[in-house]
N, C-alpha and C. Protein backbone atom coordinates (compact mmCIF):
# COMPACT_ATOMS: atom_id res chain seq x y z
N UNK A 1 63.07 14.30 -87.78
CA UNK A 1 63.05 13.78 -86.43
C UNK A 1 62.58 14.89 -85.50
N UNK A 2 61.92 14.59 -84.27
CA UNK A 2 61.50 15.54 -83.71
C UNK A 2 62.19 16.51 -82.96
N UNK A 3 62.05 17.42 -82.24
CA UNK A 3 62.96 17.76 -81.63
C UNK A 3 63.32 17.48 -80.20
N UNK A 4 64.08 17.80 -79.58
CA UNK A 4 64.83 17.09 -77.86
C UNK A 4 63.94 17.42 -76.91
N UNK A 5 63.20 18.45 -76.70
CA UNK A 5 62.14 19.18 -76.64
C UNK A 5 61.02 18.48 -75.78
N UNK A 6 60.74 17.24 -76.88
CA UNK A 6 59.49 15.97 -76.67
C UNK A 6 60.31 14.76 -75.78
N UNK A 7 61.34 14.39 -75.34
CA UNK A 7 62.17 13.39 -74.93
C UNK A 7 61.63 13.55 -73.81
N UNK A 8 61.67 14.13 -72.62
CA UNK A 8 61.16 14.64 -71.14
C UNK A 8 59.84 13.55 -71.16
N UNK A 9 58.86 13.64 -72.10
CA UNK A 9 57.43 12.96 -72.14
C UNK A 9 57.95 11.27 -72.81
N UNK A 10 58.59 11.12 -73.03
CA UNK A 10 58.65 9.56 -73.25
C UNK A 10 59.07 8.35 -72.10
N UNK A 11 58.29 7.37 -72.79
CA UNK A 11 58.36 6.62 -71.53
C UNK A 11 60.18 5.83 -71.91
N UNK A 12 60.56 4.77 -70.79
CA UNK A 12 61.73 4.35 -71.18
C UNK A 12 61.64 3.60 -72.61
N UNK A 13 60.53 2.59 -72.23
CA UNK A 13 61.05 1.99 -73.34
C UNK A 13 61.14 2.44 -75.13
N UNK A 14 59.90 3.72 -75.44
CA UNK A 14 59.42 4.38 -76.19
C UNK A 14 61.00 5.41 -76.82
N UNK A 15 61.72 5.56 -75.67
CA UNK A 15 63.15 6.40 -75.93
C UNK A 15 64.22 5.24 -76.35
N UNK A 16 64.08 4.23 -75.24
CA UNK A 16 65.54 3.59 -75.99
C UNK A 16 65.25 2.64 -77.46
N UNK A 17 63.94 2.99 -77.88
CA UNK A 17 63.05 2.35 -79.01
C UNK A 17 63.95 3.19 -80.16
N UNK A 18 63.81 4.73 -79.75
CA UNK A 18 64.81 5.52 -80.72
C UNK A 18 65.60 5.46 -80.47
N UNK A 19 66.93 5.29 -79.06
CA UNK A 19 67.77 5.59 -79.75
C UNK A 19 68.43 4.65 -80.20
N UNK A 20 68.01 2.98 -80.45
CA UNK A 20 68.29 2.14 -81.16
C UNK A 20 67.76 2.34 -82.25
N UNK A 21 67.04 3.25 -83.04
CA UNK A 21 66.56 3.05 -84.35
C UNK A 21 67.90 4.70 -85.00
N UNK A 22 67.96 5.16 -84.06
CA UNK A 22 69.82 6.51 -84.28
C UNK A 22 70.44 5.78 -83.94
N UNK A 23 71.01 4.40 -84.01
CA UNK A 23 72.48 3.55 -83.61
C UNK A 23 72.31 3.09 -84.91
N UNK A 24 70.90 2.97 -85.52
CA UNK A 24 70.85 1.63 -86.46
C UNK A 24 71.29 2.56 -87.67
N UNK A 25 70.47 3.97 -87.84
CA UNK A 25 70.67 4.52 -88.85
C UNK A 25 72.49 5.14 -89.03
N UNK A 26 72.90 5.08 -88.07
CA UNK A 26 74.18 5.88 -87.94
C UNK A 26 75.03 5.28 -88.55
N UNK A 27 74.88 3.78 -88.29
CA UNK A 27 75.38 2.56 -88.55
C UNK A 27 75.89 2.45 -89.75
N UNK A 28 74.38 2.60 -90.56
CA UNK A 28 74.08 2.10 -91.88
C UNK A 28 75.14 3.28 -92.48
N UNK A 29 75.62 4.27 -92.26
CA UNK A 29 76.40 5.18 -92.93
C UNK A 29 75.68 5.70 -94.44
N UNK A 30 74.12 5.94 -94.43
CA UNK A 30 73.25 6.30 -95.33
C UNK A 30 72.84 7.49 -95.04
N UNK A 31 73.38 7.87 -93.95
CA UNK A 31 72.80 9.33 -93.64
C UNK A 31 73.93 10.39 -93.78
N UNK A 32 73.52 11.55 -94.13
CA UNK A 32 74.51 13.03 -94.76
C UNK A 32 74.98 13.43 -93.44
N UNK A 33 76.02 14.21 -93.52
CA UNK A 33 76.58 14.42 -92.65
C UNK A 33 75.76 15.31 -91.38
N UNK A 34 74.76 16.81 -92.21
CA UNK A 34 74.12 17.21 -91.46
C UNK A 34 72.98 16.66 -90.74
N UNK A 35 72.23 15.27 -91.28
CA UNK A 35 71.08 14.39 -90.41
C UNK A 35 72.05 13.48 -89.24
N UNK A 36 73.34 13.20 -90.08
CA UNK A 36 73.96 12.37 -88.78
C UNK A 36 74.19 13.19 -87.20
N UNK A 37 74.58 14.59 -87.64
CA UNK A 37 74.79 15.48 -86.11
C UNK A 37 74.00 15.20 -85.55
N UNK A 38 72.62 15.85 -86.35
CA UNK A 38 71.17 16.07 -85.52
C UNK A 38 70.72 14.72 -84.59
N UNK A 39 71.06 13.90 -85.74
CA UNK A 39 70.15 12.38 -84.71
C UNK A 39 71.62 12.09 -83.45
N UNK A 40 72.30 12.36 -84.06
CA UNK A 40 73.22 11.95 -82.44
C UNK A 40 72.88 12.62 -81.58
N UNK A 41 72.92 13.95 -82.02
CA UNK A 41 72.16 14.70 -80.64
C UNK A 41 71.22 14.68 -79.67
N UNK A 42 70.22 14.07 -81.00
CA UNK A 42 69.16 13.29 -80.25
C UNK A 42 69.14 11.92 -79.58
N UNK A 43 70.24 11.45 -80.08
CA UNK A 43 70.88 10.24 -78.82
C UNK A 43 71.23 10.49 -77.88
N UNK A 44 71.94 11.65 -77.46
CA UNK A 44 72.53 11.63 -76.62
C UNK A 44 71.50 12.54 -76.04
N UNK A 45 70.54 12.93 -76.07
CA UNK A 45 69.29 12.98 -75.11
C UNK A 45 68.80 12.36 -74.88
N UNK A 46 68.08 11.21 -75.61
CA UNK A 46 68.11 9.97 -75.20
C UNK A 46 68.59 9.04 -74.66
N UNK A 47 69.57 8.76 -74.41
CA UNK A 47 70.51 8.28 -73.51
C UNK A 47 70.25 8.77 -72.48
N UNK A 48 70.75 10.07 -72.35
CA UNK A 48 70.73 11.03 -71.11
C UNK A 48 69.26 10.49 -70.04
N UNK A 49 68.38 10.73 -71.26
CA UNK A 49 66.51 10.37 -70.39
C UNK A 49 66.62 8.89 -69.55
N UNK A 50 67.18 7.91 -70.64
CA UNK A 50 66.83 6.89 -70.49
C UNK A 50 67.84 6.48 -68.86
N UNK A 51 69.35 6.70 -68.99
CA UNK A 51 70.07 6.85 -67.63
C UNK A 51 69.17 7.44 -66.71
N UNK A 52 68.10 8.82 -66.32
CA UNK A 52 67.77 9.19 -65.68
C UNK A 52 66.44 7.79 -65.04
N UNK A 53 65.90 8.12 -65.75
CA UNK A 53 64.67 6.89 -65.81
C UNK A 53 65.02 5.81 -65.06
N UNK A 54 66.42 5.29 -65.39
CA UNK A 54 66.68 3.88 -64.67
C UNK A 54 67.29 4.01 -63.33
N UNK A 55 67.45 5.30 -62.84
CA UNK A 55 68.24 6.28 -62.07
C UNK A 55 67.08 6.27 -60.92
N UNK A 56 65.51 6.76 -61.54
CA UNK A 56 64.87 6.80 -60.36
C UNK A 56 64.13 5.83 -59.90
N UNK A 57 64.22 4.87 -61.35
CA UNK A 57 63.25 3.65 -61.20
C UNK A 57 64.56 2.49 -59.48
N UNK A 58 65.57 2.66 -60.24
CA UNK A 58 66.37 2.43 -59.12
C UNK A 58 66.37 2.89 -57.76
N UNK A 59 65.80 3.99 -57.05
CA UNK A 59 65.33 4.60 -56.19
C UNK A 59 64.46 4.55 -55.79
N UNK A 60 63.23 3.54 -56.78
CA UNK A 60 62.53 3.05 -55.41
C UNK A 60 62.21 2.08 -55.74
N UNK A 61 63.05 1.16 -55.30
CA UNK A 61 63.04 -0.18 -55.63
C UNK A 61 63.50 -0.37 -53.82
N UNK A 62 62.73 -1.20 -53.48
CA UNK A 62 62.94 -1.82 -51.82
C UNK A 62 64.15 -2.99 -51.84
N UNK A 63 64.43 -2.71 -50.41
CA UNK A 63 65.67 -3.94 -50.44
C UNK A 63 64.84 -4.38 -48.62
N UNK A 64 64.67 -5.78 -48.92
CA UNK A 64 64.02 -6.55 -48.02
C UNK A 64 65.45 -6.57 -46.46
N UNK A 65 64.82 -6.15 -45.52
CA UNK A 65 66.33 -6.43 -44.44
C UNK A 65 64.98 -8.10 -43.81
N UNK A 66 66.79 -8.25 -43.34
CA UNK A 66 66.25 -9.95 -42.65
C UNK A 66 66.21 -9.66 -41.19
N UNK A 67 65.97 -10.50 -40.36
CA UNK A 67 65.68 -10.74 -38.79
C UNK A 67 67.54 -11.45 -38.79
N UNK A 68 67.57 -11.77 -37.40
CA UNK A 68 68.94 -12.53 -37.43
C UNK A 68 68.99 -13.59 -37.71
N UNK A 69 67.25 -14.24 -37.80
CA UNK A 69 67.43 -15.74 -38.01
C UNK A 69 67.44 -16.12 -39.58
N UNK A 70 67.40 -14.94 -40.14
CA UNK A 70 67.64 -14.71 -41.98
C UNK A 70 66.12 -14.91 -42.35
N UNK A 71 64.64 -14.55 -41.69
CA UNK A 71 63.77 -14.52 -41.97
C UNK A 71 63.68 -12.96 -42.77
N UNK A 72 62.71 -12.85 -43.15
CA UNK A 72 62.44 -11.35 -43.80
C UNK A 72 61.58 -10.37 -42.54
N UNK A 73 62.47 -9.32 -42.66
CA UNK A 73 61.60 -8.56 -41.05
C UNK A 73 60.72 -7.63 -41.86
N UNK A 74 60.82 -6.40 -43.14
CA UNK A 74 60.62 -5.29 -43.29
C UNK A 74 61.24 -5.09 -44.25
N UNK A 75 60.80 -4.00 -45.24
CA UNK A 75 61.71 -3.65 -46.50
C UNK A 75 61.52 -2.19 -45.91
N UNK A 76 63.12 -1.25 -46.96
CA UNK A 76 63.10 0.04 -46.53
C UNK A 76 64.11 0.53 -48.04
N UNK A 77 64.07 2.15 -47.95
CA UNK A 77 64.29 2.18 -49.43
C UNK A 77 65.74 1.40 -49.74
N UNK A 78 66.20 1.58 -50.93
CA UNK A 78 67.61 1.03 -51.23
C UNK A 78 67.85 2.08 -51.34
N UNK A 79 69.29 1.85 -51.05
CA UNK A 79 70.34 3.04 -50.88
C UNK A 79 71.39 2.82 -51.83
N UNK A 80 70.82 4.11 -53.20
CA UNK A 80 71.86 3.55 -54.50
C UNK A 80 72.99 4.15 -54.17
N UNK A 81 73.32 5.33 -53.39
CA UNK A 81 74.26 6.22 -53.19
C UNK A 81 76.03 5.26 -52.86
């Protein structure tokens, strides 16, 4: 498996592609104890990426404000905070 290294350059879906294919293998309880560390590790960079990713994709995502008559006036950023 590659190393954590390359995770930074993947896109979302390309990461949570692995780390459902390290849930699947973990699963299967076919892997030695020393490949099981490594690929969790690499889950949990993955994970980590993939939270970030949805983190900024969430940040700029617009939230439409209305007029008073509940028409749409203007969008402005969302405020995930």
């Amino acid at each position: 498996m590659a190393e954590t290294s390359d995770i930074a350059s993947l896109t979302f879906e390309k990461a949570l592609a692995q780390l459902e294919e390290i849930v699947s293998r973990l699963e299967s309880g076919k892997v030695d104890l020393e490949q099981s560390i490594a690929i969790y590790t690499r889950g949990e960079a993955l994970k980590a990426h993939c939270e970030k990713l949805l983190k900024d994709a969430e940040a700029r995502i617009e939230k439409i404000t209305l007029k008073p008559d509940g028409t749409p006036a203007s969008t402005e950023p969302l405020d995930v905070g």
